[in-house]
N, C-alpha and C. Protein backbone atom coordinates (compact mmCIF):
# COMPACT_ATOMS: atom_id res chain seq x y z
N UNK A 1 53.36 -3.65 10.77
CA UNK A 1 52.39 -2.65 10.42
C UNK A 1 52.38 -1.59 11.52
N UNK A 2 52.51 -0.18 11.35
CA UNK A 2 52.11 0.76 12.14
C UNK A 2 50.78 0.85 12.52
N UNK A 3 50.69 1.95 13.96
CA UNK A 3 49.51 2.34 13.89
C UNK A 3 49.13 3.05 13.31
N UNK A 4 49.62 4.03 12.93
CA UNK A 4 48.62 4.95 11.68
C UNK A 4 48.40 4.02 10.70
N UNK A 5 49.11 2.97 9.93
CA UNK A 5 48.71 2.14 9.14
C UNK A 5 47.38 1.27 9.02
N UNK A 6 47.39 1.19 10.41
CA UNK A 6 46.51 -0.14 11.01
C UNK A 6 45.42 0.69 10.95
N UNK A 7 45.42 1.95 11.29
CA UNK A 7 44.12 2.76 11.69
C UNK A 7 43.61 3.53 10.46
N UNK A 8 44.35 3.54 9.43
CA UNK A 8 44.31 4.11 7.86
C UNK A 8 43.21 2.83 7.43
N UNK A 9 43.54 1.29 7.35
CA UNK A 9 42.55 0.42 7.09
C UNK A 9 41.36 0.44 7.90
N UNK A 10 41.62 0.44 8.57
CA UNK A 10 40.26 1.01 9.87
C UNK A 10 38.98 1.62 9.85
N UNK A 11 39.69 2.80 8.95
CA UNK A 11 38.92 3.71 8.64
C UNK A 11 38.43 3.57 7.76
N UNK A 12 39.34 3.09 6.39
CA UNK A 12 38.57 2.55 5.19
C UNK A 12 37.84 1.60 4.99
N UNK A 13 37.59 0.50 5.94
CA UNK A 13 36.85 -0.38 6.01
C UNK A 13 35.46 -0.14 7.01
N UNK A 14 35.69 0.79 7.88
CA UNK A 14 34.42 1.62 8.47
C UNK A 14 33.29 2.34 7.54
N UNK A 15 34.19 2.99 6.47
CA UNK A 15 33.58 3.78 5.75
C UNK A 15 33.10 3.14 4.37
N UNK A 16 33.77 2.42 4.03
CA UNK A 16 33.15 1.27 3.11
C UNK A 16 31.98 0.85 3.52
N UNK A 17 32.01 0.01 5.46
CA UNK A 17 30.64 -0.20 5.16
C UNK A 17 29.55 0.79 5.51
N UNK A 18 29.76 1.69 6.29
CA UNK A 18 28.98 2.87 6.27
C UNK A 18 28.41 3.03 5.14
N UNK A 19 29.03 3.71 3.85
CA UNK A 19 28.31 3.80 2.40
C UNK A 19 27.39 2.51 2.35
N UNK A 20 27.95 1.32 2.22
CA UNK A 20 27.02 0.20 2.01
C UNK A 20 25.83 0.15 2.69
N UNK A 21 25.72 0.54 3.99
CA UNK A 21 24.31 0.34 4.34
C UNK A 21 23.63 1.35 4.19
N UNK A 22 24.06 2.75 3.94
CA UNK A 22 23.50 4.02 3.64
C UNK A 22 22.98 3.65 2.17
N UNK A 23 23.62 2.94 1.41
CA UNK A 23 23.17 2.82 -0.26
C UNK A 23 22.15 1.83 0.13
N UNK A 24 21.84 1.01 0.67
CA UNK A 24 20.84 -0.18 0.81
C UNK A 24 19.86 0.50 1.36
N UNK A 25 20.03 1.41 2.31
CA UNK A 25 18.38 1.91 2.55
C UNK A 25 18.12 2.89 1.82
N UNK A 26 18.74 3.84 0.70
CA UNK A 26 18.63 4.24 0.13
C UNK A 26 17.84 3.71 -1.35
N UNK A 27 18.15 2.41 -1.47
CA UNK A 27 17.38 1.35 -2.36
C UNK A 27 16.35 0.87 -2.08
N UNK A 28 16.36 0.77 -0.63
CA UNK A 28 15.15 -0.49 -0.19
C UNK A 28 14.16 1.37 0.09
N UNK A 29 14.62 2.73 -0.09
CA UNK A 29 13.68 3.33 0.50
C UNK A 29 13.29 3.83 -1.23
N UNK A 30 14.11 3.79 -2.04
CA UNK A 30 13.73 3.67 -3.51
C UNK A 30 12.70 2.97 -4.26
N UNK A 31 12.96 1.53 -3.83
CA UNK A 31 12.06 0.48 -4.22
C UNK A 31 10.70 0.51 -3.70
N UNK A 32 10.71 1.10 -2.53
CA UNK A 32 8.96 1.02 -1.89
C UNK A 32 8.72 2.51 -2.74
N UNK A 33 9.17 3.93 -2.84
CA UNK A 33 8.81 4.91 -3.70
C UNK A 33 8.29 4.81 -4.97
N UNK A 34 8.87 3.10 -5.58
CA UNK A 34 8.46 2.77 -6.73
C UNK A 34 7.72 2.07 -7.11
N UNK A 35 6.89 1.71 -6.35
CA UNK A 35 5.83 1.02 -6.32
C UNK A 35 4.75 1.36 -7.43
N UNK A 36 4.27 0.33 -8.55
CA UNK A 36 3.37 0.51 -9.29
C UNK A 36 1.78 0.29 -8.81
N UNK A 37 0.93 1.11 -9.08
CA UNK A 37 -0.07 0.72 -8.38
C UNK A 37 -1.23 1.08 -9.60
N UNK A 38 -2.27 -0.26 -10.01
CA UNK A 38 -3.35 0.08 -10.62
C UNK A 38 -4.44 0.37 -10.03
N UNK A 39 -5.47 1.04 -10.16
CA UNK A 39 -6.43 1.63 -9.71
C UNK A 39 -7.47 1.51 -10.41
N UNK A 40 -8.61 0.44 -10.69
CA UNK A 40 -9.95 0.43 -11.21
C UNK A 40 -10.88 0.83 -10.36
N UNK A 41 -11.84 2.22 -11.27
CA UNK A 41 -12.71 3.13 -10.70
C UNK A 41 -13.55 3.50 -12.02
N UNK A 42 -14.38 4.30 -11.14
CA UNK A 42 -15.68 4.79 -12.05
C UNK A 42 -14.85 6.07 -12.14
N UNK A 43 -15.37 6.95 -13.53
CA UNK A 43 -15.14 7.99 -13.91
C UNK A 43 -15.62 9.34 -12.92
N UNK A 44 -16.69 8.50 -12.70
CA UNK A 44 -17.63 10.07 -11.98
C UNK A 44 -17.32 10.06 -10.80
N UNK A 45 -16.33 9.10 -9.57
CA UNK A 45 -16.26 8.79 -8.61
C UNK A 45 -15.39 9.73 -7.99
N UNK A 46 -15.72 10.94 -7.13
CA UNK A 46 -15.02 11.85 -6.70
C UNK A 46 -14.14 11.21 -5.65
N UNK A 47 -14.37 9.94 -4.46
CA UNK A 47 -13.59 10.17 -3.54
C UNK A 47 -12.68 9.01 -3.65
N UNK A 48 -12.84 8.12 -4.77
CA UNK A 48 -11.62 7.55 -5.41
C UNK A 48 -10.38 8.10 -6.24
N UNK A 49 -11.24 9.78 -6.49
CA UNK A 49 -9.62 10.21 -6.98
C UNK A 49 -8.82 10.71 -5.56
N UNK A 50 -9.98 11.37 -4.70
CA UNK A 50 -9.12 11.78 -3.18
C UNK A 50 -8.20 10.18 -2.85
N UNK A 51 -8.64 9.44 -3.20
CA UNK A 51 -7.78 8.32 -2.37
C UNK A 51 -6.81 8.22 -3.62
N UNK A 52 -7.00 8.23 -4.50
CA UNK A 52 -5.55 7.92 -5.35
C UNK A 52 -4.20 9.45 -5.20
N UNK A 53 -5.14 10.17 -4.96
CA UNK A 53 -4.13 11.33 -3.96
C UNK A 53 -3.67 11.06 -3.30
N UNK A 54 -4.19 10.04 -1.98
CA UNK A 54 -3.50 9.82 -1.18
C UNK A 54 -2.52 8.61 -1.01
N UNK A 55 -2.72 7.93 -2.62
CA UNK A 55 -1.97 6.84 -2.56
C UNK A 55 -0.05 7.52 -3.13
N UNK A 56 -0.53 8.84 -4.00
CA UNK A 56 0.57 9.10 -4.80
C UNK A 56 1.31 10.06 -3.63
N UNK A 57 0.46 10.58 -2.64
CA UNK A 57 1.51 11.57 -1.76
C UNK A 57 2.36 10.46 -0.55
N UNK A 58 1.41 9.15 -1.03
CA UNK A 58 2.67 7.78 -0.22
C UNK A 58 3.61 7.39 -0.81
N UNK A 59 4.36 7.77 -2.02
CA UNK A 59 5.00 7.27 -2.56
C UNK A 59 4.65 6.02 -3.52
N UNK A 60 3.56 6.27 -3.73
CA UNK A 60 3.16 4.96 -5.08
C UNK A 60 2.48 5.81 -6.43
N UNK A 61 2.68 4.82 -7.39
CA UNK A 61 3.19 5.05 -8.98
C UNK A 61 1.63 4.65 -9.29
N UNK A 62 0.49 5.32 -9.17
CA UNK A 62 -0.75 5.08 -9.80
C UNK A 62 -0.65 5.13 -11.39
N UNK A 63 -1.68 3.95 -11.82
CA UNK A 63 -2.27 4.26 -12.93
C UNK A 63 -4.13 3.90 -12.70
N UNK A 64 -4.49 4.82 -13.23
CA UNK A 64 -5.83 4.84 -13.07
C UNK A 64 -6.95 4.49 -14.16
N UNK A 65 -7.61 3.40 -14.01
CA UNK A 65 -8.01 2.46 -15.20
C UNK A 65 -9.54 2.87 -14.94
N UNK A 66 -10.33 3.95 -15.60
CA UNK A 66 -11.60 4.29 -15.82
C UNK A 66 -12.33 2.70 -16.34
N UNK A 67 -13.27 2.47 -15.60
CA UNK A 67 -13.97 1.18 -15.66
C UNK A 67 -15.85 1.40 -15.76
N UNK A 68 -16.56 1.14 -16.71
CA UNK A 68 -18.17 1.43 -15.98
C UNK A 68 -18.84 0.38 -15.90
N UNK A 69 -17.87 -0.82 -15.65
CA UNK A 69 -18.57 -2.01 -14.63
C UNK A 69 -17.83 -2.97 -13.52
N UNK A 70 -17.61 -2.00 -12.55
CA UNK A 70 -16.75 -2.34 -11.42
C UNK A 70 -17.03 -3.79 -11.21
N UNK A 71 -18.44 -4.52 -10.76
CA UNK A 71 -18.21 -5.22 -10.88
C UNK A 71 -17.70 -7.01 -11.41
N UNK A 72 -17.48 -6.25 -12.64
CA UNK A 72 -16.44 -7.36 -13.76
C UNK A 72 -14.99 -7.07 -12.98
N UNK A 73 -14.89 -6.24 -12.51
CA UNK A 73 -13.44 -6.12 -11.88
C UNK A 73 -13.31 -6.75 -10.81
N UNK A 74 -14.38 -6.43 -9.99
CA UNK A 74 -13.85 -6.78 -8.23
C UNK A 74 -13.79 -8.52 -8.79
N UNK A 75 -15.41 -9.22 -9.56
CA UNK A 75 -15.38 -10.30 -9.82
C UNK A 75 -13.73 -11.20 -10.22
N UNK A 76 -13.12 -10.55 -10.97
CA UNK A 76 -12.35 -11.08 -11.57
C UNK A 76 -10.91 -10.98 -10.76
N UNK A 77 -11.10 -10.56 -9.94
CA UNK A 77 -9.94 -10.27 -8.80
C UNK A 77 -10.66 -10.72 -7.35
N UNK A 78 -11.45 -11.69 -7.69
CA UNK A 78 -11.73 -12.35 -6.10
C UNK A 78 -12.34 -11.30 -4.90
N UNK A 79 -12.54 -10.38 -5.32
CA UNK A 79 -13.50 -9.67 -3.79
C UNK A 79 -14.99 -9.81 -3.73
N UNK A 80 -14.53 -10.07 -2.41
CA UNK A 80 -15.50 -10.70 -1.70
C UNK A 80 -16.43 -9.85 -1.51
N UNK A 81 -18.18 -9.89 -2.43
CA UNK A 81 -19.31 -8.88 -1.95
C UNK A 81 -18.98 -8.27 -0.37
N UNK A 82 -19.19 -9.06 0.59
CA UNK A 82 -19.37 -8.28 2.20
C UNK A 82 -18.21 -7.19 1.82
N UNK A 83 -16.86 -7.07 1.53
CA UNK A 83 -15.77 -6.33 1.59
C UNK A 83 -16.07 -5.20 -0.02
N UNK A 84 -16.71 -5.18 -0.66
CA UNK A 84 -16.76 -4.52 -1.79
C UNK A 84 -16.86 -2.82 -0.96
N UNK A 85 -16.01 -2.05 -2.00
CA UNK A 85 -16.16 -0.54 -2.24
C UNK A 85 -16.15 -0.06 -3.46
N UNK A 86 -16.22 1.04 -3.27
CA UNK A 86 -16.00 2.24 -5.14
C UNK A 86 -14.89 1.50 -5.63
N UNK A 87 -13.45 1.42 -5.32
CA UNK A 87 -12.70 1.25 -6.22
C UNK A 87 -11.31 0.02 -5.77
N UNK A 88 -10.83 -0.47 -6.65
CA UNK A 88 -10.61 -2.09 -6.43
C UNK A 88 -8.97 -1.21 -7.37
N UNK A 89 -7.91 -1.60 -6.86
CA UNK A 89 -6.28 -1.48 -7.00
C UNK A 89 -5.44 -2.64 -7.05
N UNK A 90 -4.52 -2.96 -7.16
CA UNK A 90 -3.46 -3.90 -7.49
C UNK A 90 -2.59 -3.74 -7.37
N UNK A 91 -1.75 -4.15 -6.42
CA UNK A 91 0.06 -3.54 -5.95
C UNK A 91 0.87 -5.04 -5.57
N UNK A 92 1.90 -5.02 -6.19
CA UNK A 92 2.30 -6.30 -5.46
C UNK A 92 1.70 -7.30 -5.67
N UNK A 93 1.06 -7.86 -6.44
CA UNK A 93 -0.01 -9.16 -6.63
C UNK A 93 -1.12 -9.23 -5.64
N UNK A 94 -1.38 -7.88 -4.78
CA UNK A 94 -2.75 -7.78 -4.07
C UNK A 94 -3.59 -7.32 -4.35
N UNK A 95 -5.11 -7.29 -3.79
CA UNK A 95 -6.31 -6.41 -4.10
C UNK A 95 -6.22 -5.46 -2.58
N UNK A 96 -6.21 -4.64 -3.40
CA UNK A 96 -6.56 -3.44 -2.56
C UNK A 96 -7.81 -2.76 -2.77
N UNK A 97 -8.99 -3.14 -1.66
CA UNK A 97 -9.97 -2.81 -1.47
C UNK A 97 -10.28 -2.02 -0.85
N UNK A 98 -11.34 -0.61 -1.89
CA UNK A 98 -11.61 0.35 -1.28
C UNK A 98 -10.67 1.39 -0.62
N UNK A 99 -11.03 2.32 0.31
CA UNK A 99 -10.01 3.68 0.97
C UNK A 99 -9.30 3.01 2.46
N UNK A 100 -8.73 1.88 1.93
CA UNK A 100 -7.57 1.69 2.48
C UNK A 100 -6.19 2.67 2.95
N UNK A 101 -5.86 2.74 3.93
CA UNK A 101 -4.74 3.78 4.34
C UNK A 101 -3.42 3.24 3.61
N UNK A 102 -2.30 3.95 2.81
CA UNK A 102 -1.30 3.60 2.32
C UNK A 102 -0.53 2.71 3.66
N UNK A 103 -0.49 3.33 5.18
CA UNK A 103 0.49 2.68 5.64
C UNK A 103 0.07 1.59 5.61
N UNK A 104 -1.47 0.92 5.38
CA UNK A 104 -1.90 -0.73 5.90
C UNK A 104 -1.72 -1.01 4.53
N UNK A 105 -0.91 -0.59 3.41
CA UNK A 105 -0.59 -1.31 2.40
C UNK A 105 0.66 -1.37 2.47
N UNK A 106 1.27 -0.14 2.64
CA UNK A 106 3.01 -1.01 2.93
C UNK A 106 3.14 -1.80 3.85
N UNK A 107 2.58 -2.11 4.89
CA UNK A 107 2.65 -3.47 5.70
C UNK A 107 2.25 -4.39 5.10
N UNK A 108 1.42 -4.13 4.07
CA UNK A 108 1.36 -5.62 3.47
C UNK A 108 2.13 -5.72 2.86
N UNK A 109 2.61 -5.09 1.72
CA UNK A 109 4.02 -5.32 0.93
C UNK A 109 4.83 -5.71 1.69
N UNK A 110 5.51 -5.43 2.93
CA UNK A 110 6.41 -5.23 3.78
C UNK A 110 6.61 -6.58 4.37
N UNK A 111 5.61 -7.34 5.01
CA UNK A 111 5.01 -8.83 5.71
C UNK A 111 4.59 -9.50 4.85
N UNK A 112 4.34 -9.45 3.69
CA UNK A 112 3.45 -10.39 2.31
C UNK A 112 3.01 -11.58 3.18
N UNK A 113 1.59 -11.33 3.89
CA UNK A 113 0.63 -12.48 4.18
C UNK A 113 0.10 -13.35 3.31
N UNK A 114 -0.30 -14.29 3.54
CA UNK A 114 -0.71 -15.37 2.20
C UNK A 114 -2.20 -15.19 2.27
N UNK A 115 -2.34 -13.70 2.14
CA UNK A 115 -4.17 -13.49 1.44
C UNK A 115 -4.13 -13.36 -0.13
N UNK A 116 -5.47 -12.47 -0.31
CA UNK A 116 -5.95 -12.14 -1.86
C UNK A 116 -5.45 -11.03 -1.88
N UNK A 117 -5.79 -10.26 -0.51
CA UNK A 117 -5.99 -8.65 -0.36
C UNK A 117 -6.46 -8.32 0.80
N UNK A 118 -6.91 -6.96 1.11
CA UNK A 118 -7.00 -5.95 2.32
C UNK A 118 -8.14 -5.32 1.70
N UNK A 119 -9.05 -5.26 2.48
CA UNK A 119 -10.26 -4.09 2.25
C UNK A 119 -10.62 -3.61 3.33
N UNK A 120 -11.27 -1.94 3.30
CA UNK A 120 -12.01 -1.44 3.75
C UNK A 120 -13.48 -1.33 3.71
N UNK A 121 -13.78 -2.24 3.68
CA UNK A 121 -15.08 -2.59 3.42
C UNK A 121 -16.28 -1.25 3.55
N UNK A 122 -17.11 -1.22 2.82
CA UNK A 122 -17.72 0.09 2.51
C UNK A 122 -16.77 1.36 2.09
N UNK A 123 -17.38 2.42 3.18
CA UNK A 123 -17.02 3.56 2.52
C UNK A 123 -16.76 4.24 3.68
N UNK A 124 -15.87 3.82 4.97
CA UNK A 124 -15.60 4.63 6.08
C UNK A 124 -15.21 6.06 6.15
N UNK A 125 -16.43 6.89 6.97
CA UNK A 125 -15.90 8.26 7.17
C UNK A 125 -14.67 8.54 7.74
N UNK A 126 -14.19 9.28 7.50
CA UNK A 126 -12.63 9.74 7.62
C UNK A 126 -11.77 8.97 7.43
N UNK A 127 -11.88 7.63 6.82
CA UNK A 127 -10.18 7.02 6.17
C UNK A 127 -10.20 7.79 4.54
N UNK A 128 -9.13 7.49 3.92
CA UNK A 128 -8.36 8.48 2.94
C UNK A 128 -9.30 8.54 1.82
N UNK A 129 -9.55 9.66 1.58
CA UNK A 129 -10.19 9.93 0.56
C UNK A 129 -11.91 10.15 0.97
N UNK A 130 -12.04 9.76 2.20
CA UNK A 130 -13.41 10.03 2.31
C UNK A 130 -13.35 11.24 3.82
N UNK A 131 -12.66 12.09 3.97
CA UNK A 131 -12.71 13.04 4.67
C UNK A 131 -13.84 13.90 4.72
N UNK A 132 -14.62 14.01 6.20
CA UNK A 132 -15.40 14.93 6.27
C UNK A 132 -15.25 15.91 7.20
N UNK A 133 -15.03 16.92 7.38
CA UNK A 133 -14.90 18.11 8.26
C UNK A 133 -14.33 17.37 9.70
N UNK A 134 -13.26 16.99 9.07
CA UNK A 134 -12.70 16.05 10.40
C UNK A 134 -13.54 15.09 11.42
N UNK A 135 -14.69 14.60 10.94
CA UNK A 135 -15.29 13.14 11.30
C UNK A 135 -14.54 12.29 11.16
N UNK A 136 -14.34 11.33 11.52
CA UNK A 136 -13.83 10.00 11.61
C UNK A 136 -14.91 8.78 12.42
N UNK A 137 -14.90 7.71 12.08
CA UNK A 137 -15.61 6.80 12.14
C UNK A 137 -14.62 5.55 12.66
N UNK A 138 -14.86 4.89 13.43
CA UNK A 138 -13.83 3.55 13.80
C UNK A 138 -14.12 2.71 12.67
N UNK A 139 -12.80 2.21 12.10
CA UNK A 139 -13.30 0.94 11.14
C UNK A 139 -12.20 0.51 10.87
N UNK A 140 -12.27 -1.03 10.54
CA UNK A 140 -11.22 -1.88 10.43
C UNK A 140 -10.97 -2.16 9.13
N UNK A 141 -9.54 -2.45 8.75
CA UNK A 141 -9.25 -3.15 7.53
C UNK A 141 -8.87 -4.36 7.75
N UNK A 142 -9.19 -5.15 6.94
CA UNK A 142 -9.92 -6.81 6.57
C UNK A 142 -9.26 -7.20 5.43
N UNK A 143 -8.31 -7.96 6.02
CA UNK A 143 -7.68 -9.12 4.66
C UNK A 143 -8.69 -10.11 4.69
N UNK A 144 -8.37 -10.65 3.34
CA UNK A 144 -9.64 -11.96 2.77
C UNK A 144 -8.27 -13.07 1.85
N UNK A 145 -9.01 -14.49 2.54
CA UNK A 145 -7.97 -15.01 1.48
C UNK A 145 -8.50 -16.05 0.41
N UNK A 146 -8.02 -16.84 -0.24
CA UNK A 146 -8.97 -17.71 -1.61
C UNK A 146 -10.09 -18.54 -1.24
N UNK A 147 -10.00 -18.98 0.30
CA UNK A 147 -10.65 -20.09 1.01
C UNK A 147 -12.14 -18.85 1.14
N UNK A 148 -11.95 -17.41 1.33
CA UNK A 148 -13.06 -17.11 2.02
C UNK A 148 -12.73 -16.27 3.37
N UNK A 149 -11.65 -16.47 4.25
CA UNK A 149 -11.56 -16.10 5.36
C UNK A 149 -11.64 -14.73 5.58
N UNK A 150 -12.09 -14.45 6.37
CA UNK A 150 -11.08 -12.61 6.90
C UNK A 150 -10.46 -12.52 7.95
N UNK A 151 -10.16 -11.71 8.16
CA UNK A 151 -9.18 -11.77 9.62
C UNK A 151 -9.05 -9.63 9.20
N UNK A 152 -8.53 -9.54 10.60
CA UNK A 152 -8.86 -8.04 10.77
C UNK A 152 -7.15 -7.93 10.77
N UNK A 153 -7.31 -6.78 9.76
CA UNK A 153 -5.42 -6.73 9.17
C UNK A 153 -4.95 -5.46 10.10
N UNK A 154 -5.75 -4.56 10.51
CA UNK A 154 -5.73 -3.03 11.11
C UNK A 154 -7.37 -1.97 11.53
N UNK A 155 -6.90 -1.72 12.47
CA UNK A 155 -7.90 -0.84 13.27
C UNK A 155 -7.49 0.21 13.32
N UNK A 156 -8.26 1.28 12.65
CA UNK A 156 -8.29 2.83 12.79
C UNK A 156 -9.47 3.47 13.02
């Protein structure tokens, strides 16, 4: 075998896998873009549509399920009163509670912990969807799991 020969396979086998891992994150950055996400909310609820804004400018696939008795929903999806907000979501087989930040939901997709879900418990000033003239408020998001537990999933 020559060297230009040797270095002709070389190249084609460089570039083979080059494409291959360029197409895989191109998929794996596809697959999180495609994320389906349900959204049970009240009709009249202004800062649950700001947060479903901010779920769709993350790259997730809302559908938005007008509800006027939230709590038959949260009930039936395990959230926990202390953690209850306006509006209760579903991604991935989780509850997504309340104005949760998209990135503390792709970490959960991302790590799949063995909870129920992630909440923001209440209605924290300045996480998504509840923006006020640039206030912000410290507050944590709180996974919960079937037993009852919480544990603090993220601090913002």
């Amino acid at each position: 075998m020559t060297f230009l020969t040797y270095n002709m396979k070389s190249i084609k086998l460089l570039t083979t896998l080059l494409f291959s891992t360029l197409s895989l994150n191109l998929l794996a950055d596809e697959a999180l873009n495609s994320v389906e996400m349900t959204v049970y909310r009240n009709e009249s609820c202004g800062c649950c549509g700001k947060w479903i804004t901010h779920a769709q400018q993350n790259q997730f696939n809302v559908k938005s399920v007008i509800s006027e008795d939230m709590q038959a929903i949260k009930e039936k999806f395990e959230v926990p009163e202390k953690l209850a907000s306006c509006h209760t979501a579903i991604v991935g087989g989780y509850v997504i509670e309340g104005h949760v930040p998209a990135e503390d939901i792709k970490k959960l997709l991302q790590t799949k912990p063995n909870v129920v879900g992630i909440a923001a418990p209440g209605m924290p000033l300045g996480s998504p969807g509840m923006e006020m003239a640039g206030q912000k408020n410290a507050y944590r998001v709180v996974s919960f799991d079937k037993e009852g537990k919480f544990g603090v999933f993220a601090e913002h």
